[in-house]
PDB file of N, CA and C in Angstrom:
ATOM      1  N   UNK A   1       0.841  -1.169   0.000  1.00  0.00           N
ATOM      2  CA  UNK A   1       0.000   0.000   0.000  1.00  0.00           C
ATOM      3  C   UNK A   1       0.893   1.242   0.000  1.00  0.00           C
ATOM      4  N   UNK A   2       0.447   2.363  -1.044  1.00  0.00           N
ATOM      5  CA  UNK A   2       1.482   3.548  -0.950  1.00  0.00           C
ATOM      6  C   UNK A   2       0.607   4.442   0.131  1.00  0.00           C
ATOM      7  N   UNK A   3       1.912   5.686   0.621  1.00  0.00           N
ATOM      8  CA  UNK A   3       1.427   6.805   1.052  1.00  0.00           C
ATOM      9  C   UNK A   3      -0.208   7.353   0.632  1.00  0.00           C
ATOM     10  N   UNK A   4      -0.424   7.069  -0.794  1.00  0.00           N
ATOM     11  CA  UNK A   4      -1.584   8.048  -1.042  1.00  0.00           C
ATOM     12  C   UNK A   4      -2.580   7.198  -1.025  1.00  0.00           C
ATOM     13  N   UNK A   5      -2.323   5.939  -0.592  1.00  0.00           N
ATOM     14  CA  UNK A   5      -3.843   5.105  -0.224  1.00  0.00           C
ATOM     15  C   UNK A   5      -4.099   4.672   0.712  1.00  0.00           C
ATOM     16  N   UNK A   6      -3.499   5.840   1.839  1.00  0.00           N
ATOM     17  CA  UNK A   6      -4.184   5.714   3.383  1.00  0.00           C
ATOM     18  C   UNK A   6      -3.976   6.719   3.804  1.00  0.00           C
ATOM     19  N   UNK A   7      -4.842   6.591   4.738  1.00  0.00           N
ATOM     20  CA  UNK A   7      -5.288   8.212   5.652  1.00  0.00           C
ATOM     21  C   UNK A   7      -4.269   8.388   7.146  1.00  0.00           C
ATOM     22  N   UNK A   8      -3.374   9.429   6.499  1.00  0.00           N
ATOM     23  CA  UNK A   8      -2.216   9.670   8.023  1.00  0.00           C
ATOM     24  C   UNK A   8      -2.966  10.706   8.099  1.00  0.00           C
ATOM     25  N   UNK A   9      -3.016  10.543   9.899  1.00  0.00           N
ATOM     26  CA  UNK A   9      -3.530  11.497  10.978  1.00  0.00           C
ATOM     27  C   UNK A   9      -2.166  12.312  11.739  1.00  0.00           C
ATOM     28  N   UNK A  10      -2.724  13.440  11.353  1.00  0.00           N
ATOM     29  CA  UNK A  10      -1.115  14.695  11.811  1.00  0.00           C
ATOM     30  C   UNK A  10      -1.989  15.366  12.714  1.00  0.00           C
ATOM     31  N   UNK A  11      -2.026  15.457  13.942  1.00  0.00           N
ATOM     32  CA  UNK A  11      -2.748  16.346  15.324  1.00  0.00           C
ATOM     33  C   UNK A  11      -1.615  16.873  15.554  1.00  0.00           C
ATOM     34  N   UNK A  12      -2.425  18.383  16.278  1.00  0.00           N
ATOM     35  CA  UNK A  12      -1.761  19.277  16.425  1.00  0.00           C
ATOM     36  C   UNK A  12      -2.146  19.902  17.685  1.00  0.00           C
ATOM     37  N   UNK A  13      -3.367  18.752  18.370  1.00  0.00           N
ATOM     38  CA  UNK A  13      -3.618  18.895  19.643  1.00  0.00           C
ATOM     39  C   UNK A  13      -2.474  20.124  20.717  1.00  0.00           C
ATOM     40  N   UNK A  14      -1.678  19.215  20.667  1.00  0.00           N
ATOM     41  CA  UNK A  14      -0.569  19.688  21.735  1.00  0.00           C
ATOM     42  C   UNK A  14      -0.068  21.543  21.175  1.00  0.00           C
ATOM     43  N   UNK A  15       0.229  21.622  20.318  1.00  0.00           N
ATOM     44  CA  UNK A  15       0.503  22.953  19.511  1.00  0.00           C
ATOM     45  C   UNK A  15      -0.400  23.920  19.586  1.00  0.00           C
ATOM     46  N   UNK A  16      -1.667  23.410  18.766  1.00  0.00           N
ATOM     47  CA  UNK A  16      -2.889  24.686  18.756  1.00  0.00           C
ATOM     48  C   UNK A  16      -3.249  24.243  20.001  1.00  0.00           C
ATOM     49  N   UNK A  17      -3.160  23.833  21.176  1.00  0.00           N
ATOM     50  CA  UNK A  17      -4.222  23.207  21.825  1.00  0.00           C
ATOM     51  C   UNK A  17      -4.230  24.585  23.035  1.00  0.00           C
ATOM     52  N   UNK A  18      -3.257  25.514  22.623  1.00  0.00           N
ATOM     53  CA  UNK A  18      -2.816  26.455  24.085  1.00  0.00           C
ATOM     54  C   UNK A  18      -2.772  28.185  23.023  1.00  0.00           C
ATOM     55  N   UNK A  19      -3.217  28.257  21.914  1.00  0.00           N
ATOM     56  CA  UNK A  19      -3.364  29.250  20.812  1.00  0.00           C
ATOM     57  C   UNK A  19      -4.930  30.005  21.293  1.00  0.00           C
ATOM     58  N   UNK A  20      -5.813  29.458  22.135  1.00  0.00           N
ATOM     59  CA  UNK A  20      -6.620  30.134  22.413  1.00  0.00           C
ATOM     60  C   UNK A  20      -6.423  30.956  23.799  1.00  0.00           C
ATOM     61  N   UNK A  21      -6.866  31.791  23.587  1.00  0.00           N
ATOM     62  CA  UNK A  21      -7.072  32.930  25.395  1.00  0.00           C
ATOM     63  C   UNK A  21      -7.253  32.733  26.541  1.00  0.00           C
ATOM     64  N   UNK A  22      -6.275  31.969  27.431  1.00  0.00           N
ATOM     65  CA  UNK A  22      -6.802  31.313  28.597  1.00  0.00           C
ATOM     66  C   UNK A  22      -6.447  29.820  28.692  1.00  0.00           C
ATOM     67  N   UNK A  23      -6.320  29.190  27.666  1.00  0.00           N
ATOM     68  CA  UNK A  23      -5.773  27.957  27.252  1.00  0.00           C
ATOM     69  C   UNK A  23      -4.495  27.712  27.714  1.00  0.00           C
ATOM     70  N   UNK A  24      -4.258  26.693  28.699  1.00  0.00           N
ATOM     71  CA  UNK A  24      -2.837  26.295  28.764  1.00  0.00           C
ATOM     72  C   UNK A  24      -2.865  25.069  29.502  1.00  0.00           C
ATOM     73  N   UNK A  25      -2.205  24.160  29.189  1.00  0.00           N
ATOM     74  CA  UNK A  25      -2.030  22.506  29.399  1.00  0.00           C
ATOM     75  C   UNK A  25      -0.459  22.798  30.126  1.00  0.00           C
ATOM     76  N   UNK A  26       0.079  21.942  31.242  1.00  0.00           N
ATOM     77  CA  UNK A  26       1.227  21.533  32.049  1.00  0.00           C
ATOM     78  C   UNK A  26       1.836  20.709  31.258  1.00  0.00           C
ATOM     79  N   UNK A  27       3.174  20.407  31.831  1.00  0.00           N
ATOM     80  CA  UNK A  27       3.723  19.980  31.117  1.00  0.00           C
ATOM     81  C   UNK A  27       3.206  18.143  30.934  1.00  0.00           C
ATOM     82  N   UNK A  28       2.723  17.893  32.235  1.00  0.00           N
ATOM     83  CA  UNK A  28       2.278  16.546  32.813  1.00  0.00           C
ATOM     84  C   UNK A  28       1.221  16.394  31.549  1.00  0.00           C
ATOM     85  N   UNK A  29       0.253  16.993  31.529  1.00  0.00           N
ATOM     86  CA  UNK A  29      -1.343  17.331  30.793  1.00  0.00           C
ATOM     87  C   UNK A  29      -0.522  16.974  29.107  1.00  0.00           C
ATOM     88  N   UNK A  30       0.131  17.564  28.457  1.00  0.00           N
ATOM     89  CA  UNK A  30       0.918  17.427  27.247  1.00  0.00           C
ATOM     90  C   UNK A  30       1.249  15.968  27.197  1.00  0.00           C
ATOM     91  N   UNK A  31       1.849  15.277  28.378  1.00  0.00           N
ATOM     92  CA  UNK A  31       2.859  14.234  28.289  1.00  0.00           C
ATOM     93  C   UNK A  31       1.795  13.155  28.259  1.00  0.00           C
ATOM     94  N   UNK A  32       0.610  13.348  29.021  1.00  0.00           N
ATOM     95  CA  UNK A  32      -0.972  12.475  29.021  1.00  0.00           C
ATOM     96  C   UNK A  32      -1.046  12.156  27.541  1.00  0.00           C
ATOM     97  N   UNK A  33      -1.335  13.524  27.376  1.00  0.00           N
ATOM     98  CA  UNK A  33      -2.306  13.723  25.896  1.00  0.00           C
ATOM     99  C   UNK A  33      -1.387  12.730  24.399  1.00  0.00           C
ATOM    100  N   UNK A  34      -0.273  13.183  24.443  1.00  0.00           N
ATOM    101  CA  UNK A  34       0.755  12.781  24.293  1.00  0.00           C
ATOM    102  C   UNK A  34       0.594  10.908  23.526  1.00  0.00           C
ATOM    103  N   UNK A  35       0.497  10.287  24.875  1.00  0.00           N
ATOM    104  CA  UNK A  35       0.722   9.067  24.986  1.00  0.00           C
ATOM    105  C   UNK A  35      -0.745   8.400  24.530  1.00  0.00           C
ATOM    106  N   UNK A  36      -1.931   9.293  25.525  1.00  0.00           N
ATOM    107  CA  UNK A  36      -3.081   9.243  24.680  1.00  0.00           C
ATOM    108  C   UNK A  36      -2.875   9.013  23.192  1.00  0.00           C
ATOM    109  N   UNK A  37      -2.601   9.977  22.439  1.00  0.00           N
ATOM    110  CA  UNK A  37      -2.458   9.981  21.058  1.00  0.00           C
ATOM    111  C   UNK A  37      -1.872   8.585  20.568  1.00  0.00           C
ATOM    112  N   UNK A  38      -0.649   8.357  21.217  1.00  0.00           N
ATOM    113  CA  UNK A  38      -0.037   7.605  20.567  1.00  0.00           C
ATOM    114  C   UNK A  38      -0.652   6.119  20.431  1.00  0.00           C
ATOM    115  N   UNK A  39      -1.465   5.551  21.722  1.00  0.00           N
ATOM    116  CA  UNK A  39      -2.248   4.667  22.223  1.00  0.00           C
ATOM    117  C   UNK A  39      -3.365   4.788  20.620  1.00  0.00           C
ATOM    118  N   UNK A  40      -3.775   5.873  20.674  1.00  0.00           N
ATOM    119  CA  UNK A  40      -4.490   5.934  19.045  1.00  0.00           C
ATOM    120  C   UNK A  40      -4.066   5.577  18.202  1.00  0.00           C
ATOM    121  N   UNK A  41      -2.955   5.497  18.414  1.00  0.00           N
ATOM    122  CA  UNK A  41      -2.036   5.141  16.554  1.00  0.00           C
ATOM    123  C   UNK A  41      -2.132   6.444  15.685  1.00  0.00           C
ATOM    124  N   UNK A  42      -1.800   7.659  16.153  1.00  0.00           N
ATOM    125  CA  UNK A  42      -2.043   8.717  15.193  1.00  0.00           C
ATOM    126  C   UNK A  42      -0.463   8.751  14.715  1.00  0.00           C
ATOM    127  N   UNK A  43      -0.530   9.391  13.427  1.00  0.00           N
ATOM    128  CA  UNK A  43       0.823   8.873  12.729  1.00  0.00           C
ATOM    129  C   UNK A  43       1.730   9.845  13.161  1.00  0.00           C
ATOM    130  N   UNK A  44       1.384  11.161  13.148  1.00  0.00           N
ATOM    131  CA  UNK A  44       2.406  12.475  13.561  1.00  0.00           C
ATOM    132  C   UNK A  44       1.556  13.065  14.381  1.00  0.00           C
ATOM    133  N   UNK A  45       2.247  13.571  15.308  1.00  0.00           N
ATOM    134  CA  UNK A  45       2.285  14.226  16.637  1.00  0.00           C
ATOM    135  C   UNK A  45       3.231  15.605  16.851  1.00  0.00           C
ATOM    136  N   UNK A  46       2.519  16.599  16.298  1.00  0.00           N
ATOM    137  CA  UNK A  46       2.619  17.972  16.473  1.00  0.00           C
ATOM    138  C   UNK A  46       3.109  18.797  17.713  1.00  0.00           C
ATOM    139  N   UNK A  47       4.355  18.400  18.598  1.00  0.00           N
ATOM    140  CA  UNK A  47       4.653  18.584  20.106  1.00  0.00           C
ATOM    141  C   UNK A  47       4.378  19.712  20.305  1.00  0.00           C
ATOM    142  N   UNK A  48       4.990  20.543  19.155  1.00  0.00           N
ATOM    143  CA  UNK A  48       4.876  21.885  20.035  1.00  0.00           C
ATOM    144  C   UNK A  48       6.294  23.167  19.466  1.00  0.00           C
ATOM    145  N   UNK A  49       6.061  23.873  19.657  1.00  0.00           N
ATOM    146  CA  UNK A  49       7.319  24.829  18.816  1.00  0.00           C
ATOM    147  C   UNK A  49       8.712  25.040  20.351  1.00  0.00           C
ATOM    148  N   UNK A  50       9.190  24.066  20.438  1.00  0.00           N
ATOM    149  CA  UNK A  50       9.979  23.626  21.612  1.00  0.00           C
ATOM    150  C   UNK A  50      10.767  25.393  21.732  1.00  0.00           C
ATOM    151  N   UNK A  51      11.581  25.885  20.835  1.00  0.00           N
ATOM    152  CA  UNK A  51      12.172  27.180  20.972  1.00  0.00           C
ATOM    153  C   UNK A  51      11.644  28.303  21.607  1.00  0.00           C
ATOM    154  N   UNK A  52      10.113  28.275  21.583  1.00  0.00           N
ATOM    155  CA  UNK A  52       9.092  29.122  22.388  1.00  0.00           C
ATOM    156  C   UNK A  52       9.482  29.559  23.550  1.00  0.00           C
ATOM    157  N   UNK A  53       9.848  28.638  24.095  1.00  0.00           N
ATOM    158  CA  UNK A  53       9.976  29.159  25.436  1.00  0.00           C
ATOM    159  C   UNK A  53      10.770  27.739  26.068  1.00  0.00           C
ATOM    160  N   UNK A  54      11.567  28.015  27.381  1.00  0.00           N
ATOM    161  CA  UNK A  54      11.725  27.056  28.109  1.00  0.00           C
ATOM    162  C   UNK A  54      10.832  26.287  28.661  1.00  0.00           C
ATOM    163  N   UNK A  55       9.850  26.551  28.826  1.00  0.00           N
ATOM    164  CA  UNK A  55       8.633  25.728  29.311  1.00  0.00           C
ATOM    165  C   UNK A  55       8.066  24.519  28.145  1.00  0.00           C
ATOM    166  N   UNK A  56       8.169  24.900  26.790  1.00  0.00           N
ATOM    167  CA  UNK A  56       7.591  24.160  25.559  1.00  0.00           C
ATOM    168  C   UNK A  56       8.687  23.543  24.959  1.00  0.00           C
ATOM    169  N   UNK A  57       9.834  23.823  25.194  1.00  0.00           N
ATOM    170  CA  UNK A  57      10.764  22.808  25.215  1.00  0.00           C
ATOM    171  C   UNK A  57      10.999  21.836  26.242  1.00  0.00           C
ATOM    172  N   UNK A  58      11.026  22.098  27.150  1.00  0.00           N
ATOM    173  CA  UNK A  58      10.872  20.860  28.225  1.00  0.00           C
ATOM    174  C   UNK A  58       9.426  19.689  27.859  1.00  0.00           C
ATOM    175  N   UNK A  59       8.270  20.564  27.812  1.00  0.00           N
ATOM    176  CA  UNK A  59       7.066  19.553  27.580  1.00  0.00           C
ATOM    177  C   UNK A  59       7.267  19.177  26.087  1.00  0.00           C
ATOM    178  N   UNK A  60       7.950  19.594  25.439  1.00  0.00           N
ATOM    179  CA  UNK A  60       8.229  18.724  23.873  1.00  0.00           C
ATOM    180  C   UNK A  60       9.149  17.909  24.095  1.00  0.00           C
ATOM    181  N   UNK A  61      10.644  17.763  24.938  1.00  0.00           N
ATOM    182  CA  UNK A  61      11.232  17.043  25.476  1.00  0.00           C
ATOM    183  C   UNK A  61      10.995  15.711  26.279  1.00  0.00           C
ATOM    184  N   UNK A  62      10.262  16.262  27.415  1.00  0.00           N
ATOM    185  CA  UNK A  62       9.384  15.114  28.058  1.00  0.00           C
ATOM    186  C   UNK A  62       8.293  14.465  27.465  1.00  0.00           C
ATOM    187  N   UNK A  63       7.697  14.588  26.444  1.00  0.00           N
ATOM    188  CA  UNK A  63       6.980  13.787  25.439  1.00  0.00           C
ATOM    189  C   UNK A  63       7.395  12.857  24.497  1.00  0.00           C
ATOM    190  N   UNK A  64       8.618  13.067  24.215  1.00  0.00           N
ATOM    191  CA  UNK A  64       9.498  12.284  23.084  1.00  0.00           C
ATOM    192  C   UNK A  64      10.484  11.594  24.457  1.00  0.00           C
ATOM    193  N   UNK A  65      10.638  11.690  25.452  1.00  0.00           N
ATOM    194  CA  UNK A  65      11.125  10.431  26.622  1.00  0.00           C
ATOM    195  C   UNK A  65      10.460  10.408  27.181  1.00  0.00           C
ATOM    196  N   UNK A  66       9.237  10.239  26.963  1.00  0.00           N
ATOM    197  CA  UNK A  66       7.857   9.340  27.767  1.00  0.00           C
ATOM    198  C   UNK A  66       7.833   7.982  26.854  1.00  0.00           C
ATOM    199  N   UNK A  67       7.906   8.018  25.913  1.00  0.00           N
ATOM    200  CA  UNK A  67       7.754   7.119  24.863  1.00  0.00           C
ATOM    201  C   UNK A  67       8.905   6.011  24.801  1.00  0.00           C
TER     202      UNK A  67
END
């Protein structure tokens, strides 16, 4: 089966998930969601723009060594 005859799932949960006003997930809450996802079988996993800040690099860090 090629690439173009199946459906990859790219979430971006973790990324947009803190783009709204008031919105903000821990680093713990990310690392959940995270593993959640992966438990789904979603193909790509959108961590997060790690350079942002020290805080979104650590929870993009601790998501990729949760795994």
């Amino acid at each position: 089966m090629s690439i173009k005859d199946r459906l990859v799932i790219f979430d971006t949960t973790l990324r947009d998930g803190e783009q709204s006003p008031g919105a903000s997930m821990t680093r713990d809450e990310k690392v959940r969601i995270a593993k959640m996802l992966e438990k789904m079988r979603v193909d790509v996993i959108e961590a997060g723009f790690a350079i942002a800040s020290p805080g979104d690099f650590e929870s993009v860090r601790a998501g990729c060594r949760s795994h």
